[in-house]
N, C-alpha and C. Protein backbone atom coordinates (compact mmCIF):
# COMPACT_ATOMS: atom_id res chain seq x y z
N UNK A 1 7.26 14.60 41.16
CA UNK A 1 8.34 15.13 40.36
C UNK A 1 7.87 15.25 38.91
N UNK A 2 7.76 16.19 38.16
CA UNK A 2 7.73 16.73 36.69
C UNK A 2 9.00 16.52 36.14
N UNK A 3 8.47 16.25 34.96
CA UNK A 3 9.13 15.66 33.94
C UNK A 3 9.13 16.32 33.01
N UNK A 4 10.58 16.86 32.13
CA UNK A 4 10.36 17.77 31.37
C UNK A 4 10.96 17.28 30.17
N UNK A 5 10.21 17.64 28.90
CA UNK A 5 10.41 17.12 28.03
C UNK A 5 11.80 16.81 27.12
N UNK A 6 12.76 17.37 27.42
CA UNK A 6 13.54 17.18 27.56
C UNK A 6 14.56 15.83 27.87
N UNK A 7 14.01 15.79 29.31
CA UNK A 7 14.62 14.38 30.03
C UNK A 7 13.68 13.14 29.76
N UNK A 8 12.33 13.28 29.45
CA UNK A 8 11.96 12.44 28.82
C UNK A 8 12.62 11.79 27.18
N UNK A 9 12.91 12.95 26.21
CA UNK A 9 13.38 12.25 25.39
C UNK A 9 15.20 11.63 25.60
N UNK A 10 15.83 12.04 26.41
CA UNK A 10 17.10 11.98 27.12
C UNK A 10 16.90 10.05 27.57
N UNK A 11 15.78 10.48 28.58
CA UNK A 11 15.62 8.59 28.87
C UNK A 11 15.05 7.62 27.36
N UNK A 12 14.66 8.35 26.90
CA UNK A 12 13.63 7.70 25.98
C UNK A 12 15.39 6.93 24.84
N UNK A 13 15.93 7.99 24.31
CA UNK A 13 17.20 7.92 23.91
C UNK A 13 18.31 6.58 23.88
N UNK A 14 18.24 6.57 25.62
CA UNK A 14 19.30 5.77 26.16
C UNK A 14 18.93 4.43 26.28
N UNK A 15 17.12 4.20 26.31
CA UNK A 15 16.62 3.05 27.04
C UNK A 15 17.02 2.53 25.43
N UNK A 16 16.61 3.22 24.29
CA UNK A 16 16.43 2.42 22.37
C UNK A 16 18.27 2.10 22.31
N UNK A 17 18.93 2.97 22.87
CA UNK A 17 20.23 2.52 22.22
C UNK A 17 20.89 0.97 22.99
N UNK A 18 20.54 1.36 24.35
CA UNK A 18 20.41 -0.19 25.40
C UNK A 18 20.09 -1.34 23.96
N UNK A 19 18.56 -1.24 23.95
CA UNK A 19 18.21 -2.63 23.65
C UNK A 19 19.02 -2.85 21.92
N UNK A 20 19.05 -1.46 21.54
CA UNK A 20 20.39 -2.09 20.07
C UNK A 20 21.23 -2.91 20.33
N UNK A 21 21.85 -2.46 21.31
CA UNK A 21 23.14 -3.26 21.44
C UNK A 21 22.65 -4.49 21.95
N UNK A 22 21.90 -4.90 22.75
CA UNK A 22 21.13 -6.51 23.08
C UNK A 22 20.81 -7.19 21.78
N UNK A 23 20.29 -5.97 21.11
CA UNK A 23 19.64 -6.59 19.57
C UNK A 23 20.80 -7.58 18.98
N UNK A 24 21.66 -6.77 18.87
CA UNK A 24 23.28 -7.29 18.07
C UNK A 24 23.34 -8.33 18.38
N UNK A 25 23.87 -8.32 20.32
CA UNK A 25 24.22 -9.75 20.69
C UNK A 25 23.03 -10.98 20.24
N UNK A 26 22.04 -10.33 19.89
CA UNK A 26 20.63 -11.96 20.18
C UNK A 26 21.24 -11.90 18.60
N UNK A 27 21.67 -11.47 17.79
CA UNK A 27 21.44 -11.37 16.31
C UNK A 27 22.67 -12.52 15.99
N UNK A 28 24.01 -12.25 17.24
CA UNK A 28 24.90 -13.18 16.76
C UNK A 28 24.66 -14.66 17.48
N UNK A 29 24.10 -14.38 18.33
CA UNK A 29 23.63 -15.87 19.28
C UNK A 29 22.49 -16.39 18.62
N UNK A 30 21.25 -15.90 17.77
CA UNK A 30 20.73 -16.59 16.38
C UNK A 30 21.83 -17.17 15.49
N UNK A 31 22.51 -16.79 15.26
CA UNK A 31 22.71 -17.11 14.17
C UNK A 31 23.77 -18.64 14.60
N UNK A 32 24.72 -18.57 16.11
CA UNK A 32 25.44 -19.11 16.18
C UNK A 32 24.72 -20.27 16.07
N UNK A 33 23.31 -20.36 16.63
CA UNK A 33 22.23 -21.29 17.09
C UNK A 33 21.83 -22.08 15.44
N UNK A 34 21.79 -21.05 15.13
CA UNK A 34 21.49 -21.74 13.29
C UNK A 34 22.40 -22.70 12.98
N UNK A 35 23.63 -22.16 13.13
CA UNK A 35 24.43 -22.74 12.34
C UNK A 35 24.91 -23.74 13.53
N UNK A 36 24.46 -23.92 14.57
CA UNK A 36 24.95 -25.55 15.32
C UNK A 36 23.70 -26.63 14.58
N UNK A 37 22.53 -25.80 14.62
CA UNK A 37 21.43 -26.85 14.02
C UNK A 37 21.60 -27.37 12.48
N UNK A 38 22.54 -26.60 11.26
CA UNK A 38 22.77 -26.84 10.43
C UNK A 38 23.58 -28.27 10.38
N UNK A 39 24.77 -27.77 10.82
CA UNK A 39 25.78 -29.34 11.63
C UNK A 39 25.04 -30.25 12.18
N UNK A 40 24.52 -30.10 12.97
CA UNK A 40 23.41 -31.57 13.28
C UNK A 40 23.25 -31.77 12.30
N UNK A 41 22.07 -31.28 11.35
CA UNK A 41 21.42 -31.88 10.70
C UNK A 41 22.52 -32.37 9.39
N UNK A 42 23.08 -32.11 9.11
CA UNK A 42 24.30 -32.89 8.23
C UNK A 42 24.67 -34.00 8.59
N UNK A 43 24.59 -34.44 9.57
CA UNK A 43 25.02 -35.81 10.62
C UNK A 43 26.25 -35.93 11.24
N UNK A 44 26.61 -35.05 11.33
CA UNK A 44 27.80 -35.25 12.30
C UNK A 44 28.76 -33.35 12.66
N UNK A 45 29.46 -33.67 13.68
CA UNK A 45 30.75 -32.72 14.01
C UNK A 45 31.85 -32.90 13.13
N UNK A 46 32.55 -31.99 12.51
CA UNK A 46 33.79 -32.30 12.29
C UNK A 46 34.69 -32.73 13.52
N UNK A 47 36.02 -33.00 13.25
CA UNK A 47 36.92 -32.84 14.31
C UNK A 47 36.61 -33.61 15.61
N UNK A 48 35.67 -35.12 15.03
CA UNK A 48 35.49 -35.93 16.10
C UNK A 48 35.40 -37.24 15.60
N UNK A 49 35.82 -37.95 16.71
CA UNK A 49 36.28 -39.43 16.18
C UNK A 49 35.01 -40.24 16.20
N UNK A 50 35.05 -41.47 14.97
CA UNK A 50 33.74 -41.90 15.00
C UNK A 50 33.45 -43.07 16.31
N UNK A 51 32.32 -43.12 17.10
CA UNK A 51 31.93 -44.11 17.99
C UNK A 51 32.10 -45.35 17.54
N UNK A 52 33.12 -46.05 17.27
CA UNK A 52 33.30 -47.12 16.32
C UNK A 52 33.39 -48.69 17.92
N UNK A 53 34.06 -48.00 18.65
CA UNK A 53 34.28 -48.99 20.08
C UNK A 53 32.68 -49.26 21.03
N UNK A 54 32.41 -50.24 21.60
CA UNK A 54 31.62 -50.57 22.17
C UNK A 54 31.72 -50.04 23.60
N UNK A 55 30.46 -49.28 24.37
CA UNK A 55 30.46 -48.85 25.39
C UNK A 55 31.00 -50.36 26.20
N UNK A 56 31.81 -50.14 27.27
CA UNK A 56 31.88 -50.65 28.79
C UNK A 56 31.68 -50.36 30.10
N UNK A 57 31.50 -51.17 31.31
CA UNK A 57 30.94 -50.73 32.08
C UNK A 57 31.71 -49.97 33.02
N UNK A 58 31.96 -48.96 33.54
CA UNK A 58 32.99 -48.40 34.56
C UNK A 58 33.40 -48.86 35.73
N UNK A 59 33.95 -48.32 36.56
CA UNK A 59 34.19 -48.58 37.72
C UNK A 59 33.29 -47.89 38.94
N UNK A 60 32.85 -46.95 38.30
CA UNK A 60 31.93 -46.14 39.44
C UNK A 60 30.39 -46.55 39.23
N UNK A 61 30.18 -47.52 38.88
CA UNK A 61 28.45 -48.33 38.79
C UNK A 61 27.72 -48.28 40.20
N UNK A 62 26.60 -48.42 39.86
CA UNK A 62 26.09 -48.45 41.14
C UNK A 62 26.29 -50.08 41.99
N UNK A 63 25.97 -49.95 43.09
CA UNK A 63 26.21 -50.99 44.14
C UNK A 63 25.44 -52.63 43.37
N UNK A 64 25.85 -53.49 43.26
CA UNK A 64 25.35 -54.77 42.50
C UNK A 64 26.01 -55.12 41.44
N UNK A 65 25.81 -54.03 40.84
CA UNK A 65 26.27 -54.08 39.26
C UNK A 65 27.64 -54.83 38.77
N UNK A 66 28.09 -55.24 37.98
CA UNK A 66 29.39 -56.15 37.61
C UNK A 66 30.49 -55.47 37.30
């Protein structure tokens, strides 16, 4: 099958506008990614209570356990 220049630039077209729009999404999922690593590194989440209570042991432990 021949390919006419035409439909080559037709595919050529559709495949660049595809990966724009991928571009966008990776552009906002960078950035969301930035800005969770920013918050880490500040030391903490807002809008969360501090670990101030001592872990205990559950009820679903493995077999032995107290």
């Amino acid at each position: 099958m021949k390919f006419t220049i035409a439909q080559i630039r037709t595919a050529i077209r559709e495949t660049l506008a595809e990966a724009a729009k991928e571009g966008q999404v990776q552009k906002t999922y960078k950035k969301s990614f930035k800005k969770g690593v920013a918050t880490a590194a500040k030391g903490g989440n807002k809008n969360t209570p501090p670990y101030t209570k001592a872990p205990k042991v559950g009820k679903s432990g493995p077999v032995g356990m107290p």
